[in-house]
C-alpha atoms as a PDB file:
ATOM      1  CA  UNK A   1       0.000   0.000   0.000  1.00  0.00           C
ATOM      2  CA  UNK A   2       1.060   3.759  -0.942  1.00  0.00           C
ATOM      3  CA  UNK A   3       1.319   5.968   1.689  1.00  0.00           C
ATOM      4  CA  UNK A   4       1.911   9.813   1.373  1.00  0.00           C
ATOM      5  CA  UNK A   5       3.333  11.821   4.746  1.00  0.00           C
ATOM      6  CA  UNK A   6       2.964  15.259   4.513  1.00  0.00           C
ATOM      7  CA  UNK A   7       4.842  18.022   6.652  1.00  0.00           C
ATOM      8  CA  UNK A   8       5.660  21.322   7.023  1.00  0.00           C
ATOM      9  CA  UNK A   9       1.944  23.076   7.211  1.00  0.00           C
ATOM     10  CA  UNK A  10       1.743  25.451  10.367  1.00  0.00           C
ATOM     11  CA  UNK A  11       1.645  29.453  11.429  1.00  0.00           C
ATOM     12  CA  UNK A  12       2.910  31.196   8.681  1.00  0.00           C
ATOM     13  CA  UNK A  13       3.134  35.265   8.773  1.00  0.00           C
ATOM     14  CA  UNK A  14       1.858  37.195   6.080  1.00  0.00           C
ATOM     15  CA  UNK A  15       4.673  37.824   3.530  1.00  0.00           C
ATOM     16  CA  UNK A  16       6.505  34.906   4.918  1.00  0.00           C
ATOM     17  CA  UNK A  17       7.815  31.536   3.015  1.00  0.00           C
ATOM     18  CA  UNK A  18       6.663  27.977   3.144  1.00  0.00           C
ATOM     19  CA  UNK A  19       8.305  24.720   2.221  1.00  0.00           C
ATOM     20  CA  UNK A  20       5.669  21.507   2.124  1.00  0.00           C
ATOM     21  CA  UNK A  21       7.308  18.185   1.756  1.00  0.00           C
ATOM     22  CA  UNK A  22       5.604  15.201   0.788  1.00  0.00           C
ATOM     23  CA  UNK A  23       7.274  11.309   0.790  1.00  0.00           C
ATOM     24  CA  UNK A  24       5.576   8.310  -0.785  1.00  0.00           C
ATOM     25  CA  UNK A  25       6.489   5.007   0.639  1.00  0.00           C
ATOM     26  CA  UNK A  26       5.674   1.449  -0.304  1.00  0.00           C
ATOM     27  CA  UNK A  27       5.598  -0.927  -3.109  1.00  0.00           C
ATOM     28  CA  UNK A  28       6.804   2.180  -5.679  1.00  0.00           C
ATOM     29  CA  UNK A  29       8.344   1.802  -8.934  1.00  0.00           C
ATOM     30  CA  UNK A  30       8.144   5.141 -10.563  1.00  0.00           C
ATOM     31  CA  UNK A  31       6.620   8.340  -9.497  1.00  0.00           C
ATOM     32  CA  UNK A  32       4.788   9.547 -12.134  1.00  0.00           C
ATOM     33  CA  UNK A  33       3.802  12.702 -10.515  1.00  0.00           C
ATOM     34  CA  UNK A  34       3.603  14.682  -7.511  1.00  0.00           C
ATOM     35  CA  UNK A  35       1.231  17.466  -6.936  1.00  0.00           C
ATOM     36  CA  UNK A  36       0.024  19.941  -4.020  1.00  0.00           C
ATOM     37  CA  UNK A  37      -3.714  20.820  -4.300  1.00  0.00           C
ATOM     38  CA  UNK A  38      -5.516  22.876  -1.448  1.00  0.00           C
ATOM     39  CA  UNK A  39      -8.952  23.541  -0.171  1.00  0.00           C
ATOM     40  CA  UNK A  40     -10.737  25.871   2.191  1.00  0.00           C
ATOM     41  CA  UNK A  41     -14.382  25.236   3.668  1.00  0.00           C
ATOM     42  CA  UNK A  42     -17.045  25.495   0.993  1.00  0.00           C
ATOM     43  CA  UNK A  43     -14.922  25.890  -1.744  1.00  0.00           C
ATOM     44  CA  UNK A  44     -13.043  22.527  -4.332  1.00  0.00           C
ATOM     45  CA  UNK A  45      -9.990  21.667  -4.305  1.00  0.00           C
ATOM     46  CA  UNK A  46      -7.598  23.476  -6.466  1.00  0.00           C
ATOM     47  CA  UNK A  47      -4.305  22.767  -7.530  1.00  0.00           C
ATOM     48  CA  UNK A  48      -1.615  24.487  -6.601  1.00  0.00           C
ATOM     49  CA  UNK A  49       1.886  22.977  -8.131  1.00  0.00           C
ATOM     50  CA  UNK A  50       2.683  18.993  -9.671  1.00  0.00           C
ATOM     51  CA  UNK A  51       6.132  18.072 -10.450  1.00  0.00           C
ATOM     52  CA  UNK A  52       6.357  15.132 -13.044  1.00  0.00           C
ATOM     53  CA  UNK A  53       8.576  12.228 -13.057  1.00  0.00           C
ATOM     54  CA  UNK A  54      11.050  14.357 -14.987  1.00  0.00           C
ATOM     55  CA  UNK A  55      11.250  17.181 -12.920  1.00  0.00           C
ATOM     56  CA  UNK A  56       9.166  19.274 -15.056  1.00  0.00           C
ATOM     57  CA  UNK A  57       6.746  21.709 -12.798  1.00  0.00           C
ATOM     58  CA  UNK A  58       3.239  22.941 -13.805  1.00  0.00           C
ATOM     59  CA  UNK A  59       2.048  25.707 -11.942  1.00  0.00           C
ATOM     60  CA  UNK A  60      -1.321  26.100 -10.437  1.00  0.00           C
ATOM     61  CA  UNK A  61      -2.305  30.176 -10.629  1.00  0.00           C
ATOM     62  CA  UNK A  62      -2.432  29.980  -6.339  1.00  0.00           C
ATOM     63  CA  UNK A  63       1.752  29.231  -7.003  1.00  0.00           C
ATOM     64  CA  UNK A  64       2.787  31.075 -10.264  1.00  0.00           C
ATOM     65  CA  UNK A  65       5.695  33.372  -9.724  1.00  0.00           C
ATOM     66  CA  UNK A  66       6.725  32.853  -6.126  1.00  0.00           C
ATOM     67  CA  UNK A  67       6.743  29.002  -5.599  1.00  0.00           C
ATOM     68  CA  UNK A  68       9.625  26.442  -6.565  1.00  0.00           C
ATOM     69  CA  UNK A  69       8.808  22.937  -6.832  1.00  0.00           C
ATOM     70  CA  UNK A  70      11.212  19.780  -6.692  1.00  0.00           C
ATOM     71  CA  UNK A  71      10.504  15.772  -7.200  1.00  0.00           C
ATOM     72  CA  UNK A  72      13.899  13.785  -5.556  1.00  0.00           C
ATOM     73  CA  UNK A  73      13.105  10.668  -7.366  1.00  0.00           C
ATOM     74  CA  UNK A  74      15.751   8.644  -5.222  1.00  0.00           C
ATOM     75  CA  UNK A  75      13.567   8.915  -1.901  1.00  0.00           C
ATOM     76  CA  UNK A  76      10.302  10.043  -3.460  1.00  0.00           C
ATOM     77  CA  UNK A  77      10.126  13.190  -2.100  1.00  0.00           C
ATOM     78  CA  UNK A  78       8.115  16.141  -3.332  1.00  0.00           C
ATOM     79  CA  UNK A  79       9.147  19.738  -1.744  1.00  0.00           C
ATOM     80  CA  UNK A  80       7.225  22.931  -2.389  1.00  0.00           C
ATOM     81  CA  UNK A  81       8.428  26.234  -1.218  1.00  0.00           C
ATOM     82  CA  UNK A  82       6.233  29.114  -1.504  1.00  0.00           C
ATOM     83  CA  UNK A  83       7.079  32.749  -1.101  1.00  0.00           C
ATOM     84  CA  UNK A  84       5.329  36.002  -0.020  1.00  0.00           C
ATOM     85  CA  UNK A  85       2.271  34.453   1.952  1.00  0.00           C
ATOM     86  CA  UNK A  86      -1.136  36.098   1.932  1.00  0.00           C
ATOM     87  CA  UNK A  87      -3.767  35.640   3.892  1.00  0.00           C
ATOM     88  CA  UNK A  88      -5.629  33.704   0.934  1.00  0.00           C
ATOM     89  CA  UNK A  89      -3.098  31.155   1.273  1.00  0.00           C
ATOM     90  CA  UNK A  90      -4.348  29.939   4.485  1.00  0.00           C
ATOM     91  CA  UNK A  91      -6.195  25.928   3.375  1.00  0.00           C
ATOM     92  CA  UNK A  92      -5.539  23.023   3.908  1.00  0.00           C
ATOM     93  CA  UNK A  93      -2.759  21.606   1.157  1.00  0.00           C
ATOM     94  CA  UNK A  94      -3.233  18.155   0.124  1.00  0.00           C
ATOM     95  CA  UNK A  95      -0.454  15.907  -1.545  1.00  0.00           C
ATOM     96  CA  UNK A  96      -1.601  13.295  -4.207  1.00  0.00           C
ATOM     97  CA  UNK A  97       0.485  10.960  -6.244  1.00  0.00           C
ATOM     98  CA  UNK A  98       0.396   9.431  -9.656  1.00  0.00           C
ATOM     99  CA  UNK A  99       2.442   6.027  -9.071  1.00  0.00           C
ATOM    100  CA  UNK A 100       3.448   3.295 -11.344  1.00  0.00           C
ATOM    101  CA  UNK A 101       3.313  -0.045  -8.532  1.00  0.00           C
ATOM    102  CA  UNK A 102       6.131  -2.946  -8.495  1.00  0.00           C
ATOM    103  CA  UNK A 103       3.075  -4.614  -9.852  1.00  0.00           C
ATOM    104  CA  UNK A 104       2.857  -2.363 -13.132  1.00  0.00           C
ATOM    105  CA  UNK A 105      -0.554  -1.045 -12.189  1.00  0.00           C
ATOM    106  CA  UNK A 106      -0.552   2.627 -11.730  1.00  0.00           C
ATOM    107  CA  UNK A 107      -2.814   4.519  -9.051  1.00  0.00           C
ATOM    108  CA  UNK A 108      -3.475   8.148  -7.178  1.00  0.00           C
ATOM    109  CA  UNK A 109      -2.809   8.607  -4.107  1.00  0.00           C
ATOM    110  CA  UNK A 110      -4.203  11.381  -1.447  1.00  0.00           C
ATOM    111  CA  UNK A 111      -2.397  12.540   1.669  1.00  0.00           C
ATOM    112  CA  UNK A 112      -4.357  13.360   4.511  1.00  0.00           C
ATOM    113  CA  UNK A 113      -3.830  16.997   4.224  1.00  0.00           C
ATOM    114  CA  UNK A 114      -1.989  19.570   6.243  1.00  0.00           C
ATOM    115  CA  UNK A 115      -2.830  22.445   7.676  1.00  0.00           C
ATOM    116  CA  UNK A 116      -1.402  26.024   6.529  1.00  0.00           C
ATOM    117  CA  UNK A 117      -2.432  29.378   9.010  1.00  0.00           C
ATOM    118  CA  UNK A 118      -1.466  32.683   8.030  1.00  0.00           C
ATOM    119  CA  UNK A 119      -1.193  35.074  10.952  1.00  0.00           C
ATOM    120  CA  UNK A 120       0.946  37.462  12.177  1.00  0.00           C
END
C-alpha cells in the first residue's frame, strides 16, 4: 500500500515563506507525478503545483511566480516552497500521487492533508 506523509503546514506570517514536503512510501516503482492541491471550507480543491517524473513543474495560478517545486526521485520526495504568503493562502494543502506499482498497475494517491495558518 502507498502511503503519502505530509509536513511542514503550520503558522505562517503574512509575507513569509513555506516549504511543504511530501514522501511516498511502499511498493513504488516510478513516481509519475507529484502534486500539491488545497482547499478551504465550501470551496473545491484546487491545484496548486505537480512536479512530473522528470522534474518538469506545472504551476497552479495559487503558485505562479513565487513558488519552486522539486521531485527527488531517489527517496520520493516532493518539496514545495512558496514565497510572499497572503492571507488567501491559508487551506488546507493536500499531496496526491500518480504512481506506477512494483506490480505495473498505476494509481493516485491522497495525503491526509496539512494544515497552513497565516497570521501574524
Amino acid at each position: 500500500q502507498v502511503q503519502l506523509a505530509e509536513s511542514g503546514g503550520g503558522l505562517v506570517q503574512p509575507g513569509g515563506s513555506l516549504a511543504l514536503s511530501c514522501e511516498a512510501s511502499g511498493p513504488i516503482a516510478t513516481i509519475l507525478k507529484m502534486s500539491w492541491y488545497r482547499q478551504t471550507p465550501g470551496n473545491q480543491r484546487e491545484l496548486v503545483a505537480s512536479v512530473d517524473g522528470g522534474g518538469r513543474p506545472t504551476w497552479g495560478p495559487p503558485a505562479k511566480g513565487r513558488s519552486h517545486i522539486s521531485l527527488d526521485s531517489a527517496d520520493n520526495t516532493m518539496v514545495l516552497q512558496m514565497d510572499n504568503l497572503k492571507p488567501d493562502d491559508a487551506a488546507v494543502y493536500y499531496c496526491n500521487a500518480d504512481v506506477k506499482l512494483t506490480t505495473g498497475a498505476t494509481i493516485t494517491v491522497w495525503g491526509l492533508g496539512t494544515q497552513v495558518t497565516i497570521s501574524s
